[in-house]
C-alpha atoms as a PDB file:
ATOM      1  CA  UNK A   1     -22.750 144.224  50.139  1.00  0.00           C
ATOM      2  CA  UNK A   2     -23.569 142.357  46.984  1.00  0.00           C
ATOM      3  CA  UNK A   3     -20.845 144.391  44.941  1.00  0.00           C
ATOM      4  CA  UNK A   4     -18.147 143.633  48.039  1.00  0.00           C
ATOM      5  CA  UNK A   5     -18.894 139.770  47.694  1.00  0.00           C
ATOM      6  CA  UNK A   6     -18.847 139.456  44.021  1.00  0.00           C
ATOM      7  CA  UNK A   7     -15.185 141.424  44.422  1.00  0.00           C
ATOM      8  CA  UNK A   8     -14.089 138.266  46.696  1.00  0.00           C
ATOM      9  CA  UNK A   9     -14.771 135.709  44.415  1.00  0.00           C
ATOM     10  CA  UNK A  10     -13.209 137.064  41.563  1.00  0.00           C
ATOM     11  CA  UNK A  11     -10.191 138.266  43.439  1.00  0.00           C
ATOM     12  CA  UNK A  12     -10.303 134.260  44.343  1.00  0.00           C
ATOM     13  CA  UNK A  13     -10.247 133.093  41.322  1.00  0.00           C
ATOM     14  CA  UNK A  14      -7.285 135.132  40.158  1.00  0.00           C
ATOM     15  CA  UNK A  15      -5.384 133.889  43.161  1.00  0.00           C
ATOM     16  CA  UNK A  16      -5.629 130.365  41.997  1.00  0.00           C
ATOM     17  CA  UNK A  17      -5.388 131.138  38.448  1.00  0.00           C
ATOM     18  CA  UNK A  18      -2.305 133.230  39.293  1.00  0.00           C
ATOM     19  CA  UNK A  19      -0.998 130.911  41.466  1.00  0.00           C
ATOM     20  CA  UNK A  20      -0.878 127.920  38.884  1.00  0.00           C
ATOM     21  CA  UNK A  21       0.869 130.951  36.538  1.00  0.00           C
ATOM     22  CA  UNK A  22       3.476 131.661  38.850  1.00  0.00           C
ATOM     23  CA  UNK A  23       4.108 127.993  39.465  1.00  0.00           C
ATOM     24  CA  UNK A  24       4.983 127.270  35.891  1.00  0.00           C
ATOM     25  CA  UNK A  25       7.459 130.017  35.867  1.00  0.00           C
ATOM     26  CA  UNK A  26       9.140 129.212  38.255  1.00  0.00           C
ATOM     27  CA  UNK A  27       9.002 125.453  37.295  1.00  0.00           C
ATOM     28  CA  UNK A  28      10.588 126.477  34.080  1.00  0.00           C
ATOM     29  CA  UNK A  29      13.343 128.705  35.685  1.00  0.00           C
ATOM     30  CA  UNK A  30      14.437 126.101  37.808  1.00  0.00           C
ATOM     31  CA  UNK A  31      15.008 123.640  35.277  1.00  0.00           C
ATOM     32  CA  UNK A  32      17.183 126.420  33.283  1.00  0.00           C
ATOM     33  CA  UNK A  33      18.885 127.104  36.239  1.00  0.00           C
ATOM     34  CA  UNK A  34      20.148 123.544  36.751  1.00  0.00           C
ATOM     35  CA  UNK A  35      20.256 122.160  33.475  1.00  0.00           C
ATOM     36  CA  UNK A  36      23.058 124.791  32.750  1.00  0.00           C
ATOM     37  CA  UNK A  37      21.341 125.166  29.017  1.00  0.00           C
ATOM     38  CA  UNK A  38      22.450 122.172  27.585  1.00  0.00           C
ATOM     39  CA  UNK A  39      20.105 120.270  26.476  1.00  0.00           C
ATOM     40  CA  UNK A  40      16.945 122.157  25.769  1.00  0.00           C
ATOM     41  CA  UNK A  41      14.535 119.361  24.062  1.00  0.00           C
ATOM     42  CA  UNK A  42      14.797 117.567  27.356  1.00  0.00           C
ATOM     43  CA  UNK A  43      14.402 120.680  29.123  1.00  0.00           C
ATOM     44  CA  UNK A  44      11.186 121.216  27.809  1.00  0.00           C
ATOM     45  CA  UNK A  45       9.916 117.885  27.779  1.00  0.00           C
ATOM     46  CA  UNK A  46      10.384 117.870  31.519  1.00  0.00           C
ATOM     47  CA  UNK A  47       8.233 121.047  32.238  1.00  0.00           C
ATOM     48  CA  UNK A  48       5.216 118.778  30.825  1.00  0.00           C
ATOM     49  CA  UNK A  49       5.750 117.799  34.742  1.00  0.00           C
ATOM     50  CA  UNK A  50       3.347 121.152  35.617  1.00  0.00           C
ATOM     51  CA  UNK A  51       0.804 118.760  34.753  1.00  0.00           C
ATOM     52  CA  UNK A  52       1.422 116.808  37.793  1.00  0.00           C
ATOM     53  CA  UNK A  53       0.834 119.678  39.755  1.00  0.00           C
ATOM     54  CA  UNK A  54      -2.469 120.045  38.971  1.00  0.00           C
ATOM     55  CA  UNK A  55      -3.104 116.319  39.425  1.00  0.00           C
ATOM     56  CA  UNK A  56      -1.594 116.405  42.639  1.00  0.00           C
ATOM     57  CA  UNK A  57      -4.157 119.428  43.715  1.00  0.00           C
ATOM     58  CA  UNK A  58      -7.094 117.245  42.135  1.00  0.00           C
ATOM     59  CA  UNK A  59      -6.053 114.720  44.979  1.00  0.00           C
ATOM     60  CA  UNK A  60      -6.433 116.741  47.960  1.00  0.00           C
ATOM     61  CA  UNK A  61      -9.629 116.650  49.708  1.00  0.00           C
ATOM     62  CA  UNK A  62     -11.268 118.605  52.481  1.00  0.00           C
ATOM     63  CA  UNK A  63     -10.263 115.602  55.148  1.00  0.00           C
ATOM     64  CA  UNK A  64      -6.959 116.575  53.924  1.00  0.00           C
ATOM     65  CA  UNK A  65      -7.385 120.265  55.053  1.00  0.00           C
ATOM     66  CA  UNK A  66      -9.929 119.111  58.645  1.00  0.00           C
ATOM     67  CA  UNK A  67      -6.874 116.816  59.639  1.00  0.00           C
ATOM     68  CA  UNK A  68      -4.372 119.783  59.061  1.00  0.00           C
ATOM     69  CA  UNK A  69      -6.539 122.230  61.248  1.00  0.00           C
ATOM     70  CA  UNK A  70      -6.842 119.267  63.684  1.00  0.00           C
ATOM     71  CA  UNK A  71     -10.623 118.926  63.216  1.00  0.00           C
ATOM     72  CA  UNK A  72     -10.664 115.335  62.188  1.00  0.00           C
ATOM     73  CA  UNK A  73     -12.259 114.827  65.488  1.00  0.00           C
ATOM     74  CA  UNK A  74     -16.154 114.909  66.015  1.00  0.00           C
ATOM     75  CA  UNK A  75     -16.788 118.204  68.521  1.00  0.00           C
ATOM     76  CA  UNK A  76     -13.342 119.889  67.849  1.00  0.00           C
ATOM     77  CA  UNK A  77     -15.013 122.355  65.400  1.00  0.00           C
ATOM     78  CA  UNK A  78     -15.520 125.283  67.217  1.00  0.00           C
ATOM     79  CA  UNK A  79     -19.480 126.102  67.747  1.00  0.00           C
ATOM     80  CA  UNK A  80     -22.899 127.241  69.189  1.00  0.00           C
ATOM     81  CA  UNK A  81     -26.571 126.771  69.963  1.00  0.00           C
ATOM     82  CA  UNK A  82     -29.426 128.607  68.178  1.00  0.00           C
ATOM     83  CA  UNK A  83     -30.347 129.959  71.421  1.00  0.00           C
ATOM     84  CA  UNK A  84     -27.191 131.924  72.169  1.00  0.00           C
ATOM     85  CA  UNK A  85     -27.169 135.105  72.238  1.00  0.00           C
ATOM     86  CA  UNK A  86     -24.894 136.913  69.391  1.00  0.00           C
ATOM     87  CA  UNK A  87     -22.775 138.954  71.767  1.00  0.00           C
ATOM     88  CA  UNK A  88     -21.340 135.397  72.949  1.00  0.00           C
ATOM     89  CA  UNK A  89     -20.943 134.286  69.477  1.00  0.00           C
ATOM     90  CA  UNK A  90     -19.158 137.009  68.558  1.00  0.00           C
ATOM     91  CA  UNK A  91     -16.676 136.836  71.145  1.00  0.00           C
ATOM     92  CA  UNK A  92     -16.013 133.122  71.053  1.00  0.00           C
ATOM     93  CA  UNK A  93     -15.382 134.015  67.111  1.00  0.00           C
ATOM     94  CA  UNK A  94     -12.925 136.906  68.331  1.00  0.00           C
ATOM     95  CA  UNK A  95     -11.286 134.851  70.529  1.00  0.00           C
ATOM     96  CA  UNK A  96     -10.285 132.375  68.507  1.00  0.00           C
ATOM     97  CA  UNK A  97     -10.152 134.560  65.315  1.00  0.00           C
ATOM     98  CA  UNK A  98     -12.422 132.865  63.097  1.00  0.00           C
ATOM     99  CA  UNK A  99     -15.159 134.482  61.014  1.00  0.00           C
ATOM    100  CA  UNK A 100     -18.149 131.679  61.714  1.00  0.00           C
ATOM    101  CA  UNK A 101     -19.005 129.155  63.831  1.00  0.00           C
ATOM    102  CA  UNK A 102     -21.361 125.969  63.505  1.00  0.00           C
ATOM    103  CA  UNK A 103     -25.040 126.125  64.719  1.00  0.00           C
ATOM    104  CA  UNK A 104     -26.104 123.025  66.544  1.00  0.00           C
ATOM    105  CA  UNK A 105     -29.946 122.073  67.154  1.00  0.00           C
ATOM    106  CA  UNK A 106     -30.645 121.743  70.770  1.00  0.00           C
ATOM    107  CA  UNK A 107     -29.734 118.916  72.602  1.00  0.00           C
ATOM    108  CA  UNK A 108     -27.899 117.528  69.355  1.00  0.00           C
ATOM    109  CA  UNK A 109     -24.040 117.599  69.313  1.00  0.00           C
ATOM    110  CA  UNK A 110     -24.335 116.009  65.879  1.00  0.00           C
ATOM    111  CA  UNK A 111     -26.625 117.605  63.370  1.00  0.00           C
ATOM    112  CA  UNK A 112     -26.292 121.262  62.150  1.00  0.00           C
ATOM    113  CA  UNK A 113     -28.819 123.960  61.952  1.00  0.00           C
ATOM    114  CA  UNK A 114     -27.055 126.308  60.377  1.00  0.00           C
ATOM    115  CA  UNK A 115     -24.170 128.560  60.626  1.00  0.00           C
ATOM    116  CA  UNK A 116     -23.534 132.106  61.995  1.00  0.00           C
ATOM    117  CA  UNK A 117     -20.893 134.718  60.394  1.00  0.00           C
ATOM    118  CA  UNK A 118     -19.046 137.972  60.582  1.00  0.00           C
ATOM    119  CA  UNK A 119     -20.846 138.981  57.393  1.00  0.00           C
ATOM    120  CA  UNK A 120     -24.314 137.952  58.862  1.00  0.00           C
ATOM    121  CA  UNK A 121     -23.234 139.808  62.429  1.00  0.00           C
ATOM    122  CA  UNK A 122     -23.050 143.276  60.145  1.00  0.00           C
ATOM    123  CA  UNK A 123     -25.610 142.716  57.881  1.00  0.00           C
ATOM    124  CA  UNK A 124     -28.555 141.613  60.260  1.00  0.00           C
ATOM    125  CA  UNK A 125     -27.219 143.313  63.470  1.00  0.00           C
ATOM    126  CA  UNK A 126     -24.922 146.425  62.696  1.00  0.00           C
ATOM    127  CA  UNK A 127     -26.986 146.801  59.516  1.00  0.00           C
ATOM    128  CA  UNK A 128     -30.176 146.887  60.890  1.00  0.00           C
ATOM    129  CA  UNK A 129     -29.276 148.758  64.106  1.00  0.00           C
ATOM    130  CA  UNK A 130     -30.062 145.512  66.591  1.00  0.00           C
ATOM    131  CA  UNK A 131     -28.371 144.887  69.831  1.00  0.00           C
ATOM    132  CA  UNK A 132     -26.308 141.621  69.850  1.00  0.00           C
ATOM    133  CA  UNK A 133     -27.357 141.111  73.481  1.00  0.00           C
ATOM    134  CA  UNK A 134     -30.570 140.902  73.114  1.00  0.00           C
ATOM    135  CA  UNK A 135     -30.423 138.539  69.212  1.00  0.00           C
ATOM    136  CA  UNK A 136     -30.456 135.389  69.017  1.00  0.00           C
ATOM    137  CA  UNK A 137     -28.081 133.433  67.086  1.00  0.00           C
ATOM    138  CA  UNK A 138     -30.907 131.664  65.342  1.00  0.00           C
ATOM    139  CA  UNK A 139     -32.250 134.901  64.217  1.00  0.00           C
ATOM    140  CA  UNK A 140     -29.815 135.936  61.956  1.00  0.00           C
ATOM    141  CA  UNK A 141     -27.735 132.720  61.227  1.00  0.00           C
ATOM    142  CA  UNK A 142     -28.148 131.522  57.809  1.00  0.00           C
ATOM    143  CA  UNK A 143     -30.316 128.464  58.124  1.00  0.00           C
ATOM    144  CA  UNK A 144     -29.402 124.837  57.429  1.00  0.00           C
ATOM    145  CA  UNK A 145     -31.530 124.583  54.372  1.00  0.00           C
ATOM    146  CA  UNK A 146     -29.863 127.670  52.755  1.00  0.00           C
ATOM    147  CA  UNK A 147     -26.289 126.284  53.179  1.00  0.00           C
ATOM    148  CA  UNK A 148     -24.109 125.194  50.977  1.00  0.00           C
ATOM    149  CA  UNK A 149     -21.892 122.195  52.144  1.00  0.00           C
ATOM    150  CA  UNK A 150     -19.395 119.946  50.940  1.00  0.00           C
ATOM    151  CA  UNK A 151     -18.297 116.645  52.237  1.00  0.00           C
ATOM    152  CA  UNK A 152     -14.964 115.303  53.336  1.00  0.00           C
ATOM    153  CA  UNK A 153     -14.409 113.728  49.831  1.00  0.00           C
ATOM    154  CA  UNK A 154     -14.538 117.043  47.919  1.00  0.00           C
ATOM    155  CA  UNK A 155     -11.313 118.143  46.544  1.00  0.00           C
ATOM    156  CA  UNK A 156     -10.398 121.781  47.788  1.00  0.00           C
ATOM    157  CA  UNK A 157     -10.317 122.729  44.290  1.00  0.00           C
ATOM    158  CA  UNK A 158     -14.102 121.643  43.573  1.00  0.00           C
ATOM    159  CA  UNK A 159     -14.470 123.132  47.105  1.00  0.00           C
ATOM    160  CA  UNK A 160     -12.973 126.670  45.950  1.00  0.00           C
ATOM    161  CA  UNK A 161     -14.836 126.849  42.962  1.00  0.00           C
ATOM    162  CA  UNK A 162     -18.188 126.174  45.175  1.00  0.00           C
ATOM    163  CA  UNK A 163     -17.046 129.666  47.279  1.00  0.00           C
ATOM    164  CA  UNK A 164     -16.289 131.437  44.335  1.00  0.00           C
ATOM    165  CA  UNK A 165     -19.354 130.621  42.375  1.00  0.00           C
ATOM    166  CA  UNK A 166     -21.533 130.880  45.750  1.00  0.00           C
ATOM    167  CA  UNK A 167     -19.617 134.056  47.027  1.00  0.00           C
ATOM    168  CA  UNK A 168     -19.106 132.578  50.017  1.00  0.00           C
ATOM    169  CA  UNK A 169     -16.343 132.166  52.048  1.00  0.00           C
ATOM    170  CA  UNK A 170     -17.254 129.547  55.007  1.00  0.00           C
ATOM    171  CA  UNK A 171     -18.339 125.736  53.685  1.00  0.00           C
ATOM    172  CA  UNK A 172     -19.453 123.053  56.329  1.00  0.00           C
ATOM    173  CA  UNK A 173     -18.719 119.686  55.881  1.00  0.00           C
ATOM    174  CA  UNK A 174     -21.170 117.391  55.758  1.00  0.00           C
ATOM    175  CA  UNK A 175     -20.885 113.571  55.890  1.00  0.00           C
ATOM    176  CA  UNK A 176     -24.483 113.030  57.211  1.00  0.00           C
ATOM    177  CA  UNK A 177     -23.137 114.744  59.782  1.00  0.00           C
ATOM    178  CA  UNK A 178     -20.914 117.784  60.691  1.00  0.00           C
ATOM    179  CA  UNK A 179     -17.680 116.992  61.082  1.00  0.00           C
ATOM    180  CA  UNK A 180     -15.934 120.400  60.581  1.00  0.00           C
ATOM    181  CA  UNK A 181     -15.564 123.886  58.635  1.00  0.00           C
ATOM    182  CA  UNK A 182     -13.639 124.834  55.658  1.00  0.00           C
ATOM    183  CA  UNK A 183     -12.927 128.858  55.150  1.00  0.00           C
ATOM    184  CA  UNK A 184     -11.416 129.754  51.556  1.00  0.00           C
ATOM    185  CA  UNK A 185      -8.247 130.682  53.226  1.00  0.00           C
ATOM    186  CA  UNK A 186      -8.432 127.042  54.539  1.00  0.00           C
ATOM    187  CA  UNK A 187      -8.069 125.808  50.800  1.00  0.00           C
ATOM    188  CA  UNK A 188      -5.693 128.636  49.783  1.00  0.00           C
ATOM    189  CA  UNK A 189      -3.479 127.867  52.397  1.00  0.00           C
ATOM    190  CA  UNK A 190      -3.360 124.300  51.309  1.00  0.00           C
ATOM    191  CA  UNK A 191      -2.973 124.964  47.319  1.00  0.00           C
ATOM    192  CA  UNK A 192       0.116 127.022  48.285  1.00  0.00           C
ATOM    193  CA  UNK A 193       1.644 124.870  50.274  1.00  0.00           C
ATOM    194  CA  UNK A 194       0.735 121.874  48.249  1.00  0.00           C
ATOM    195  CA  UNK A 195       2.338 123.483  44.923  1.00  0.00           C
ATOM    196  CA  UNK A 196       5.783 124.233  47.151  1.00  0.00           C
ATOM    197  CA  UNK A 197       5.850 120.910  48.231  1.00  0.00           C
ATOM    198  CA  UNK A 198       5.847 119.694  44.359  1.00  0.00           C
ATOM    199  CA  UNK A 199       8.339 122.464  43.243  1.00  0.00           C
ATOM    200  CA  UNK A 200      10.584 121.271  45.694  1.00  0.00           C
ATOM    201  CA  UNK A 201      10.398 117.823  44.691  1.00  0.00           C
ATOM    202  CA  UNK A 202      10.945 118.923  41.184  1.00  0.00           C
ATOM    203  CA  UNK A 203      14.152 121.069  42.216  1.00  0.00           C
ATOM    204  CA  UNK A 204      15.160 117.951  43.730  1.00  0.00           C
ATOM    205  CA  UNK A 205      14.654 115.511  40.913  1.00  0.00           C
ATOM    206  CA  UNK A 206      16.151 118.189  38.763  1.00  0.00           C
ATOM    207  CA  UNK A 207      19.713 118.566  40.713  1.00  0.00           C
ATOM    208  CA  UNK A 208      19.644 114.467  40.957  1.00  0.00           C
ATOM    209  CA  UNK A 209      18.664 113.716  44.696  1.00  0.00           C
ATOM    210  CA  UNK A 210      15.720 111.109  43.094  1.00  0.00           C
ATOM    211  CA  UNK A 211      16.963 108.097  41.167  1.00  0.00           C
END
């Protein structure tokens, strides 16, 4: 299980390494492709604009991602209490296919005690030969001191780098209290779509639609 995790974060950080590759390709093909070759010292001068993208990433925080999901609202995270049994975790996970969901102290709608996930369902219950029906969700969930967390300030590439270096793949968010859950494809989604946003803009700017 170790091995399998270690796998994931490295395979992560490829993706974004590769990602911010591909980008500057096809940064610098569109600019050939619309300056027509004529005037290459300008040309060239204008891909220094890949630096932007990477600014613009820097600038995008995990509020930035909550809002997109729609969980900018306290309570619209999906979760459960440490008393539930893991069958019905599971299947409120399936049903709304996520891999985790939050786990609230008793009585408190605010305040985290930890967090339950697919990987801790086989580890601690297929793993060990237990019967979901009968486990607690507070026996196997990985407890609040144990987490790691990031708050709504944290830029989803800080955030991605946490993951990677923590082989994890589910963050809560934390501002003195939950307000929501981050996965890595969460952030992934977001760098993509982020770094299309900023090519378009640059095809635009390039065939003269900003002045």
């Amino acid at each position: 299980m170790q091995y399998s995790g270690f796998l994931s974060a490295n395979i992560m950080q490829g993706l974004i390494q590769g990602l911010r590759s591909c980008w500057q390709e096809r940064i610098k093909l569109a600019i050939l492709r619309n300056s027509g070759g004529h005037n290459r010292k300008n040309m060239f001068s204008r891909t220094g604009s890949v630096e932007t993208e990477e600014k613009g990433l820097e600038n995008i925080t995990v509020a930035d991602v909550l809002i997109t999901k729609g969980e900018e609202n306290v309570g619209s995270w999906l979760w459960c209490r440490v008393n539930d049994n893991v069958d019905d975790a599971m299947k409120n996970m399936a049903q709304h296919n996520i891999g985790s969901l939050v786990v609230l102290k008793p009585g408190d709608q605010l305040h985290i005690a930890g967090i339950i996930t697919e990987r801790d369902y086989l580890r601690k219950i297929i793993g060990q030969g237990r019967s979901p029906k009968y486990t607690r969700v507070g026996e196997i969930m990985t407890d609040e001191n144990k987490l790691i967390t990031v708050k709504s300030d944290t830029s989803i590439l800080q955030a991605m780098q946490l993951m990677t270096d923590n082989h994890i793949r589910h963050v809560p968010v934390i501002d003195g209290r939950i307000v929501g859950m981050v996965s890595i494809v969460d952030v992934v989604r977001a760098v993509v779509e982020q770094q299309n946003g900023e090519l378009k803009r640059l095809n635009d700017f390039i065939k003269g639609e900003y002045y």
